[in-house]
C-alpha atoms as a PDB file:
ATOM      1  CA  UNK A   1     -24.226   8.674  21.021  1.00  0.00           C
ATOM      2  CA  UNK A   2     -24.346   6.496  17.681  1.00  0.00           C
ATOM      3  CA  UNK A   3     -24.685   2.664  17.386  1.00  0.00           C
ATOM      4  CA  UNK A   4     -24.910   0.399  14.825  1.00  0.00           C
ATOM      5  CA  UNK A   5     -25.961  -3.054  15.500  1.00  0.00           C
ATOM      6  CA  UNK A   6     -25.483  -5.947  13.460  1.00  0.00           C
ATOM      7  CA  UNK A   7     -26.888  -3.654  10.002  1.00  0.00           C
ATOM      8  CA  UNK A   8     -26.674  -5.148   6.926  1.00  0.00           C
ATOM      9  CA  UNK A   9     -27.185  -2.700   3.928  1.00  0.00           C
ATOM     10  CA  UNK A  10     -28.048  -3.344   0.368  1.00  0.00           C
ATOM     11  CA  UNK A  11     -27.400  -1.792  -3.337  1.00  0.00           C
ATOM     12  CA  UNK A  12     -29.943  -3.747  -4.985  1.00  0.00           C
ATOM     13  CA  UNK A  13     -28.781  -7.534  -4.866  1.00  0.00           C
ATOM     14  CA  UNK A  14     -25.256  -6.795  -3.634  1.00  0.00           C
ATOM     15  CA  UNK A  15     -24.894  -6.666   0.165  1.00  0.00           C
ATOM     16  CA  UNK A  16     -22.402  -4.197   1.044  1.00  0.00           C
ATOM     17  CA  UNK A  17     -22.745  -4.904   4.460  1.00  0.00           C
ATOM     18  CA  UNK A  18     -22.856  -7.536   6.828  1.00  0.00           C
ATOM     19  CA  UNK A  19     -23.851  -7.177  10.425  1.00  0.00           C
ATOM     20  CA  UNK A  20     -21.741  -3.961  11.215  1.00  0.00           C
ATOM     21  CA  UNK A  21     -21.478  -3.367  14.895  1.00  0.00           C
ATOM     22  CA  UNK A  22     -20.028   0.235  16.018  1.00  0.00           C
ATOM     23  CA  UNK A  23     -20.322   2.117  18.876  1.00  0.00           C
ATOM     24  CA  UNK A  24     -19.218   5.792  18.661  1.00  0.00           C
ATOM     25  CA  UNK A  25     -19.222   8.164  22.218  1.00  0.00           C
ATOM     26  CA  UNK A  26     -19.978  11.572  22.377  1.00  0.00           C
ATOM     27  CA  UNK A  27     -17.184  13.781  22.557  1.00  0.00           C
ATOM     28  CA  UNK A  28     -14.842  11.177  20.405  1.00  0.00           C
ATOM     29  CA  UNK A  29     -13.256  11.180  17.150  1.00  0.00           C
ATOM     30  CA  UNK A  30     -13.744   7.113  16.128  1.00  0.00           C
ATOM     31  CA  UNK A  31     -12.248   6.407  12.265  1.00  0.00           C
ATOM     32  CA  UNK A  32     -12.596   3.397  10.474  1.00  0.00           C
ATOM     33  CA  UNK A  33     -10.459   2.156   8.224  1.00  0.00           C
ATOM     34  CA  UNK A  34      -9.813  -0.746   5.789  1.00  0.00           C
ATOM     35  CA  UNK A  35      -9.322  -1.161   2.026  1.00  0.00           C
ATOM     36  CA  UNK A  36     -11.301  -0.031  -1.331  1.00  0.00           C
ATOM     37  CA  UNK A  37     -14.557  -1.803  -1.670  1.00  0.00           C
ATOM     38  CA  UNK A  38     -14.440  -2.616   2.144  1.00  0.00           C
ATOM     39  CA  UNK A  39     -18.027  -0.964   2.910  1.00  0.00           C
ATOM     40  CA  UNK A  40     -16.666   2.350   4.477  1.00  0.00           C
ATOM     41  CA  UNK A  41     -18.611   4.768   2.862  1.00  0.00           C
ATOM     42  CA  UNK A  42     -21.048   2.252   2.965  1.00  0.00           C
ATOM     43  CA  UNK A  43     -21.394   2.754   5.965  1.00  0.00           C
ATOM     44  CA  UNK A  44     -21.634   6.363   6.493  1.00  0.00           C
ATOM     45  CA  UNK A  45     -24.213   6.347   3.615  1.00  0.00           C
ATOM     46  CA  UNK A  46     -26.598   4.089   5.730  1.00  0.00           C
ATOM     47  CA  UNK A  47     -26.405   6.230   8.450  1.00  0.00           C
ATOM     48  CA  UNK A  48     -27.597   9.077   6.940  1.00  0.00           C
ATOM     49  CA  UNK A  49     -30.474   7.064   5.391  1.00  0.00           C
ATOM     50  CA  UNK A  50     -29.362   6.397   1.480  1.00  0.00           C
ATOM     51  CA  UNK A  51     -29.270   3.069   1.583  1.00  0.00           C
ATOM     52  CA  UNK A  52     -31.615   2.505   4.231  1.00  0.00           C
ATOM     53  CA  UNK A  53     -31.022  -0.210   6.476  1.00  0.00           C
ATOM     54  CA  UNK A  54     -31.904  -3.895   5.360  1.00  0.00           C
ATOM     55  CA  UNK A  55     -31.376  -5.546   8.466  1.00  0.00           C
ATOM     56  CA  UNK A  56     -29.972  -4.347  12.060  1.00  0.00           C
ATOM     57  CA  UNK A  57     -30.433  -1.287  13.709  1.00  0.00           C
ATOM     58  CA  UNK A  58     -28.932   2.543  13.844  1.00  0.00           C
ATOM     59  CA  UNK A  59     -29.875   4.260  16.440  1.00  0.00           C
ATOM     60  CA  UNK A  60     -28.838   8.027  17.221  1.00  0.00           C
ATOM     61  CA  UNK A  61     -29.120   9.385  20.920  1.00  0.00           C
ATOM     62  CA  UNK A  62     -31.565   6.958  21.587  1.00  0.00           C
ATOM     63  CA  UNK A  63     -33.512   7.054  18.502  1.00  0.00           C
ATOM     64  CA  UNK A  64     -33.801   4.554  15.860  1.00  0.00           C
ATOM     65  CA  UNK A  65     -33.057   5.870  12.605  1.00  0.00           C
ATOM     66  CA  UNK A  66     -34.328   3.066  10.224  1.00  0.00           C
ATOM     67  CA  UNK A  67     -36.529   4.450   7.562  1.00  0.00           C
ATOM     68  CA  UNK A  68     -35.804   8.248   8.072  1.00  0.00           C
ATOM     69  CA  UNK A  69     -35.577  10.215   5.525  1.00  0.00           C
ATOM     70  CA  UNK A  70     -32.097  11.882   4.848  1.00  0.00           C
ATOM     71  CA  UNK A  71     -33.311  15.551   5.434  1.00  0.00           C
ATOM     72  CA  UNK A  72     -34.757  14.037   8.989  1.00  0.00           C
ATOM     73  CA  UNK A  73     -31.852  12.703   9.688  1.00  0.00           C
ATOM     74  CA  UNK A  74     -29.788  15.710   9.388  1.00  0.00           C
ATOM     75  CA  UNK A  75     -32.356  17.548  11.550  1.00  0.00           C
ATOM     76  CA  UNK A  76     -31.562  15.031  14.015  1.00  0.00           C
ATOM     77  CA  UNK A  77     -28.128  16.670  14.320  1.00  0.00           C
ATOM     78  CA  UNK A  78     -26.038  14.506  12.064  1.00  0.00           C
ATOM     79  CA  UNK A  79     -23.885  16.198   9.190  1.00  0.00           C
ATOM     80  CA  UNK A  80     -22.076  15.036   6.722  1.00  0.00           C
ATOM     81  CA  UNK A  81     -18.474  16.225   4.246  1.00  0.00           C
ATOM     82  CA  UNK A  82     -19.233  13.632   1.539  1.00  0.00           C
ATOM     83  CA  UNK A  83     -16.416  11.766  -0.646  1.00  0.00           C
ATOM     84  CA  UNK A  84     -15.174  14.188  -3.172  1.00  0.00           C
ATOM     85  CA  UNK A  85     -16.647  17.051  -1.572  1.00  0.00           C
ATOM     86  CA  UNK A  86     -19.436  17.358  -3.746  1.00  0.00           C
ATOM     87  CA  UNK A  87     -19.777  21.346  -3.104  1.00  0.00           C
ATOM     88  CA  UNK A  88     -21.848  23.585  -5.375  1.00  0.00           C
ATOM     89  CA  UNK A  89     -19.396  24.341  -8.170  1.00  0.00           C
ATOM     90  CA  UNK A  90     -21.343  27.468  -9.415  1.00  0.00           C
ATOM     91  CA  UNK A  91     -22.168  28.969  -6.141  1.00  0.00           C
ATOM     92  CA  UNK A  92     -19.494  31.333  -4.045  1.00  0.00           C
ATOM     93  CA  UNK A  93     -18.096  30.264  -0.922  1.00  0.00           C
ATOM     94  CA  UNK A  94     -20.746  32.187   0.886  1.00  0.00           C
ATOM     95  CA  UNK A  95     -23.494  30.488  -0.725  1.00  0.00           C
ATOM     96  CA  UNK A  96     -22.359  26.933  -0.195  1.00  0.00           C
ATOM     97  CA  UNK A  97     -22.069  27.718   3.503  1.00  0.00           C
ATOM     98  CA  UNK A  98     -25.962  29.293   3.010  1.00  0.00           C
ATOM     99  CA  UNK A  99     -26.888  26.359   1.765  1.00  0.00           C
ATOM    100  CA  UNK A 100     -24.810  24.357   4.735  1.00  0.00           C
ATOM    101  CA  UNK A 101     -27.090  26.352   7.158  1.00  0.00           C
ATOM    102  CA  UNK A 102     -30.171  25.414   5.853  1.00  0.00           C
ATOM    103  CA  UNK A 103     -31.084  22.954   8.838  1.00  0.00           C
ATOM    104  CA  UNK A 104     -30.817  25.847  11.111  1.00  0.00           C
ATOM    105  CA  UNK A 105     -32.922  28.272   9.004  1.00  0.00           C
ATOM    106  CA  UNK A 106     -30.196  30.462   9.039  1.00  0.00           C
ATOM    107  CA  UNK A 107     -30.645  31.607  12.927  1.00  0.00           C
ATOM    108  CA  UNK A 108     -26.838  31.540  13.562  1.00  0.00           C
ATOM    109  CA  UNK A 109     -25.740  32.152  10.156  1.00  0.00           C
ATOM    110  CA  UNK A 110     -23.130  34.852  10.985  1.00  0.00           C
ATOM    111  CA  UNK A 111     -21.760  33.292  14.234  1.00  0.00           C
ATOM    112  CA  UNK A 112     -21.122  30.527  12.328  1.00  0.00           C
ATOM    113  CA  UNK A 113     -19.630  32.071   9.679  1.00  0.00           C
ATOM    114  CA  UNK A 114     -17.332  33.836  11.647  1.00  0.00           C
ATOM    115  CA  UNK A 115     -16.285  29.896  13.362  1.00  0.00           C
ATOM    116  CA  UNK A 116     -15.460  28.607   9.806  1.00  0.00           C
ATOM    117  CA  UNK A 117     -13.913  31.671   8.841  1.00  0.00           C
ATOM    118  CA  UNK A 118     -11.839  31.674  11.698  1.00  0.00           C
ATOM    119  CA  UNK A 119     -11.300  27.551  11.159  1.00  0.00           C
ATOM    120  CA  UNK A 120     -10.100  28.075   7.458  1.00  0.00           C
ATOM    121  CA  UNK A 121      -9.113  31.765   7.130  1.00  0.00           C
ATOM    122  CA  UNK A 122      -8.889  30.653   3.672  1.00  0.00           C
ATOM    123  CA  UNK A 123     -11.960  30.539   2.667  1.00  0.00           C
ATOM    124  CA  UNK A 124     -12.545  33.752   4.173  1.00  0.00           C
ATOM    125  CA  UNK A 125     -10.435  35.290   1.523  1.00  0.00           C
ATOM    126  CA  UNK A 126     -12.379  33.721  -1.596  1.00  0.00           C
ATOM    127  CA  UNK A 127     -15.783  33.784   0.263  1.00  0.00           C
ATOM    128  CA  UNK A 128     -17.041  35.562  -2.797  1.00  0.00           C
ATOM    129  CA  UNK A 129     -15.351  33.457  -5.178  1.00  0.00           C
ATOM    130  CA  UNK A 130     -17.072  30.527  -6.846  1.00  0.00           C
ATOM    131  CA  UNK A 131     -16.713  26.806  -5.501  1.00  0.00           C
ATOM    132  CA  UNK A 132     -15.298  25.044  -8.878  1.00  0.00           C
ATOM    133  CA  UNK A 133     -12.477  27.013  -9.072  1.00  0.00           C
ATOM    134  CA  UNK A 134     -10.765  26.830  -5.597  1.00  0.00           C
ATOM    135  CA  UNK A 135      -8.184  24.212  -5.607  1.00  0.00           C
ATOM    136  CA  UNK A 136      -8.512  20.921  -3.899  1.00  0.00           C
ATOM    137  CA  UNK A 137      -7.730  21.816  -0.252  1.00  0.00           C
ATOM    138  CA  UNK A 138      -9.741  24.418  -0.405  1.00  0.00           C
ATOM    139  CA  UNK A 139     -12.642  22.713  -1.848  1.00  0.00           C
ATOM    140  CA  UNK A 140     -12.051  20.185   1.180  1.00  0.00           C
ATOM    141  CA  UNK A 141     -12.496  22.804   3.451  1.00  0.00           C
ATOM    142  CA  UNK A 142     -15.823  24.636   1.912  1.00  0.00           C
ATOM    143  CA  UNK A 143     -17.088  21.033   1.710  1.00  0.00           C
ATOM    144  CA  UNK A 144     -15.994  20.415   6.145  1.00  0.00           C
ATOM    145  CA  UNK A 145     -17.655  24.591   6.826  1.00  0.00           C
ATOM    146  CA  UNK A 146     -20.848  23.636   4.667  1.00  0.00           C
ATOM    147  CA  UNK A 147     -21.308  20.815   7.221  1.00  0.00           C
ATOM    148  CA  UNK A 148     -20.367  22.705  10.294  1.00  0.00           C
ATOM    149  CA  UNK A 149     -22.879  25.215   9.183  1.00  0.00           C
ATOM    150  CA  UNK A 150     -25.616  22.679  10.204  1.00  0.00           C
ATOM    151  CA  UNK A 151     -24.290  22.980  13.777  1.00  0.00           C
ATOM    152  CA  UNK A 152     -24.176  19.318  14.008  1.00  0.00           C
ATOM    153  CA  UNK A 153     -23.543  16.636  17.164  1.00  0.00           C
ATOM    154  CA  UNK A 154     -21.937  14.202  14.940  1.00  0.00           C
ATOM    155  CA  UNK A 155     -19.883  15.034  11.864  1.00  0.00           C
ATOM    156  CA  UNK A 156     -19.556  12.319   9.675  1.00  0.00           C
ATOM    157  CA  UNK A 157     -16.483  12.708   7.279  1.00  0.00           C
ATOM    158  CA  UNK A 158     -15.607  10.908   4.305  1.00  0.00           C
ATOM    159  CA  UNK A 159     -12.011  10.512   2.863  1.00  0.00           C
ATOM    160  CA  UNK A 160     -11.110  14.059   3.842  1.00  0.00           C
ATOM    161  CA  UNK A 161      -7.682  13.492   2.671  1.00  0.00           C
ATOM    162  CA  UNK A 162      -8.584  12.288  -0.574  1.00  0.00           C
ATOM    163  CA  UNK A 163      -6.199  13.776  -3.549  1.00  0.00           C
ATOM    164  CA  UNK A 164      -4.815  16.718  -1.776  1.00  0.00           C
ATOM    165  CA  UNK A 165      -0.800  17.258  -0.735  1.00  0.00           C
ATOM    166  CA  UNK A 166       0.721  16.304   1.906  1.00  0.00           C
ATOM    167  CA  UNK A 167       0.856  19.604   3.317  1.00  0.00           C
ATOM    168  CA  UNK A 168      -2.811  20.073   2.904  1.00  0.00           C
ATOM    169  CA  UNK A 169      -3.087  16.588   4.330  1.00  0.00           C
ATOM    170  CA  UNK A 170      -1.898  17.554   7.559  1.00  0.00           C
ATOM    171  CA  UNK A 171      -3.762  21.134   7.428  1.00  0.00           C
ATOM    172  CA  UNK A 172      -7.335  18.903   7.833  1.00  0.00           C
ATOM    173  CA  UNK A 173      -6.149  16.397   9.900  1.00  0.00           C
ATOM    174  CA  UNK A 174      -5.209  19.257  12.120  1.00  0.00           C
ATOM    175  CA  UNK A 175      -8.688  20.650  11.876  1.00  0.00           C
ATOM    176  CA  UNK A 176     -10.001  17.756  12.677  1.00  0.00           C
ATOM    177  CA  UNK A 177      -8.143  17.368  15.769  1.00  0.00           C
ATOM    178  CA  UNK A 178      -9.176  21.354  16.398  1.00  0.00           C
ATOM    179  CA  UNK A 179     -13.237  21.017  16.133  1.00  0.00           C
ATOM    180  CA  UNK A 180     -13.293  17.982  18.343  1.00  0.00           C
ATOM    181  CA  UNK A 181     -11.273  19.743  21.155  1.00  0.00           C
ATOM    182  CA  UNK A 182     -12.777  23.387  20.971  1.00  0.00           C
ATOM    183  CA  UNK A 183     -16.218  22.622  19.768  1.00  0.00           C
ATOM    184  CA  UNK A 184     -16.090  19.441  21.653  1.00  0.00           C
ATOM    185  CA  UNK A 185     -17.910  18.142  18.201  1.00  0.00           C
ATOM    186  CA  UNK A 186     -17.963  14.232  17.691  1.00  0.00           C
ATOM    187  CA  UNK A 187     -16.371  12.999  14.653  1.00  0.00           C
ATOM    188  CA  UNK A 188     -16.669   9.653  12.581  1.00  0.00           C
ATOM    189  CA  UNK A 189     -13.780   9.477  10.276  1.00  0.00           C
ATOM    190  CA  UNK A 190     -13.620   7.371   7.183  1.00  0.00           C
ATOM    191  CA  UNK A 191     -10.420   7.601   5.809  1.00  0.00           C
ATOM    192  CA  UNK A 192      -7.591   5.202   3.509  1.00  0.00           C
ATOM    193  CA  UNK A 193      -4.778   7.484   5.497  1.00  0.00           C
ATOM    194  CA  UNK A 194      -4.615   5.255   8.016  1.00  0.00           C
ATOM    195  CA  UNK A 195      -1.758   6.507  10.041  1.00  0.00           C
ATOM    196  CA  UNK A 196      -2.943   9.954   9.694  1.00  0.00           C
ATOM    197  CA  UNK A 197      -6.782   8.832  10.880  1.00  0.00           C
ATOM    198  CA  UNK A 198      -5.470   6.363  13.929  1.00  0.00           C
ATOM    199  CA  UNK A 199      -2.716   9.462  15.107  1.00  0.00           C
ATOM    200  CA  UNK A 200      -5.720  11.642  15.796  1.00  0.00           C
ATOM    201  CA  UNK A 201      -8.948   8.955  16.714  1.00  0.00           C
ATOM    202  CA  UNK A 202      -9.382   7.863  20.181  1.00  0.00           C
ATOM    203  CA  UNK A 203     -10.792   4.991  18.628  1.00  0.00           C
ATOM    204  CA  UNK A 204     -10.551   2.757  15.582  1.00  0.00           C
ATOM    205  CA  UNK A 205     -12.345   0.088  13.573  1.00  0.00           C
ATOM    206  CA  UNK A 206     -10.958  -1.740  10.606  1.00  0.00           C
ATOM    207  CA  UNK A 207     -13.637  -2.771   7.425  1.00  0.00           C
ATOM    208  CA  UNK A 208     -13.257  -5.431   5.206  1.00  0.00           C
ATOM    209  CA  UNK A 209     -15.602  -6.673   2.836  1.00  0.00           C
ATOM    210  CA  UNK A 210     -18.717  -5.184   4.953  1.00  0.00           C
ATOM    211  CA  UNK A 211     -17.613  -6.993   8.232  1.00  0.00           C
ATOM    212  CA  UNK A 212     -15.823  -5.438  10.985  1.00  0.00           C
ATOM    213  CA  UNK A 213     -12.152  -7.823  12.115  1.00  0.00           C
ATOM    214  CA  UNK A 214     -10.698  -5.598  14.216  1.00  0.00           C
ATOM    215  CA  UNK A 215     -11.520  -2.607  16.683  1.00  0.00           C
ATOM    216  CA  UNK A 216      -9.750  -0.464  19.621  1.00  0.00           C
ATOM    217  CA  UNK A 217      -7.796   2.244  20.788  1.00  0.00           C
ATOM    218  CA  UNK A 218      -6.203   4.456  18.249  1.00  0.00           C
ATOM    219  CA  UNK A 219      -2.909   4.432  19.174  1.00  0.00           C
ATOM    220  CA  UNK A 220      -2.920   0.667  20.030  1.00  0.00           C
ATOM    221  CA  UNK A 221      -4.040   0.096  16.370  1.00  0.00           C
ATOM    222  CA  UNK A 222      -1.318   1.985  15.164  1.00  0.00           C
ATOM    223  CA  UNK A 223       0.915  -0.422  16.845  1.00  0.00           C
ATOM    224  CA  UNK A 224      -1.003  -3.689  15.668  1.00  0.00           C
ATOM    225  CA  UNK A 225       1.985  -5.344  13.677  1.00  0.00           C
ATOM    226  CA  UNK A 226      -1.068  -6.986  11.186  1.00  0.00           C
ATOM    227  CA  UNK A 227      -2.060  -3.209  10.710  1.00  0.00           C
ATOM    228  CA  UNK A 228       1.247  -1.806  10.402  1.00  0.00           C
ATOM    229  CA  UNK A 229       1.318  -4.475   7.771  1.00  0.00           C
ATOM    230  CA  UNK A 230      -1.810  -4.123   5.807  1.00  0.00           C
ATOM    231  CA  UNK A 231      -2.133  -0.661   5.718  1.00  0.00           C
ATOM    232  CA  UNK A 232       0.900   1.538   7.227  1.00  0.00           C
ATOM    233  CA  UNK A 233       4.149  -0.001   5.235  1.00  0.00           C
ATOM    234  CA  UNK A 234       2.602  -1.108   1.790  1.00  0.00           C
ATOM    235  CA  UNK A 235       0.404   1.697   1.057  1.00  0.00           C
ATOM    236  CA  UNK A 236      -3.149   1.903   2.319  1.00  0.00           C
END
């Protein structure tokens, strides 16, 4: 469904990446993982466009996305839940999900609704009260509905867990796990909770310093004794 070969991806003279190679299936959840500064949202970032490509290629159900424009891309069918949510603080909960729907003109807007409501009853209960002042989690899940609003192939999320409880923590992963197997959605997960992200992924790749070192199997990089080491027993 999505490959990236060997891109490279620039902010100005810095090269944040270097020859990233990922394949991601349809139907999968794939999450990569690796430290701060490793290129992970990097990486997400090309592939939606901002920074576009300098070398390599992204290519999308069989189309090349080099030199789209963001807004094309997302008509493409890609979505994205951005680090640090990044919702509309002065809008309701209803209107950052209008705004989420915005791809589709608004043609299923109360079907899918009704699927986020349903998702995060939650936000079903402040869907009239304004973005800034929901608390973290629930900001994390207005920022996940926005995107599904787009009815998207591929989600792209970024550091979901990012600053909420552990409780809350296990609430998204959970979701996660829930739009992949009843919306049969396919989900790229960057993420720093790195036991949390391999439990769920059928797949895994590991970042560091723009390069991929390690790939495979979820649950067989949850048993890597170098990853247990790096990132499951120290911190992340």
């Amino acid at each position: 469904m999505l490959e990236l070969s060997a891109v490279h991806a620039h902010y100005g003279n810095i090269e944040a990446l270097h020859g990233v190679t990922i394949v991601v299936e349809r139907g999968e959840i794939v999450t990569i993982i690796g430290a701060n500064g490793a290129g992970k949202s990097t990486m997400l970032m090309t592939i939606c466009g901002r920074p576009k490509p300098s070398a390599g290629e992204v290519v999308f159900e069989g189309r090349r996305l080099n030199g789209l424009e963001p807004y094309h891309i997302v008509n493409l069918g890609i979505a994205q839940a951005p680090e640090g949510r990044r919702i509309f603080p002065s809008m309701s909960v209803l209107e950052n999900l209008q705004m989420g729907a915005v791809p589709t003109r608004g043609e299923y807007f109360d079907d899918d609704v009704r699927k986020v409501f349903t998702l995060f009853p939650r936000l079903e209960e402040r869907q009239h009260q304004r973005g800034g002042t929901l608390s973290g989690g629930e900001q994390q899940m207005l920022c996940i509905g926005r995107a599904l609003m787009a009815r998207p192939r591929l989600l792209l999320l970024d550091e979901p867990s990012l600053g909420l409880a552990p409780i809350l923590v296990k609430q998204i992963f959970s979701s996660i796990v829930e739009i992949n197997r009843e919306q049969g959605l396919t989900i790229l997960l960057v993420e720093q909770n790195a036991y949390q992200a391999l439990k769920i992924a059928h797949r895994g790749y590991v970042l560091a310093t723009g390069r991929v070192v390690l790939e495979g199997g979820g649950a067989e990089l949850l048993a890597n004794p170098e990853i247990r080491s790096a990132y499951l027993e120290g911190g992340h």
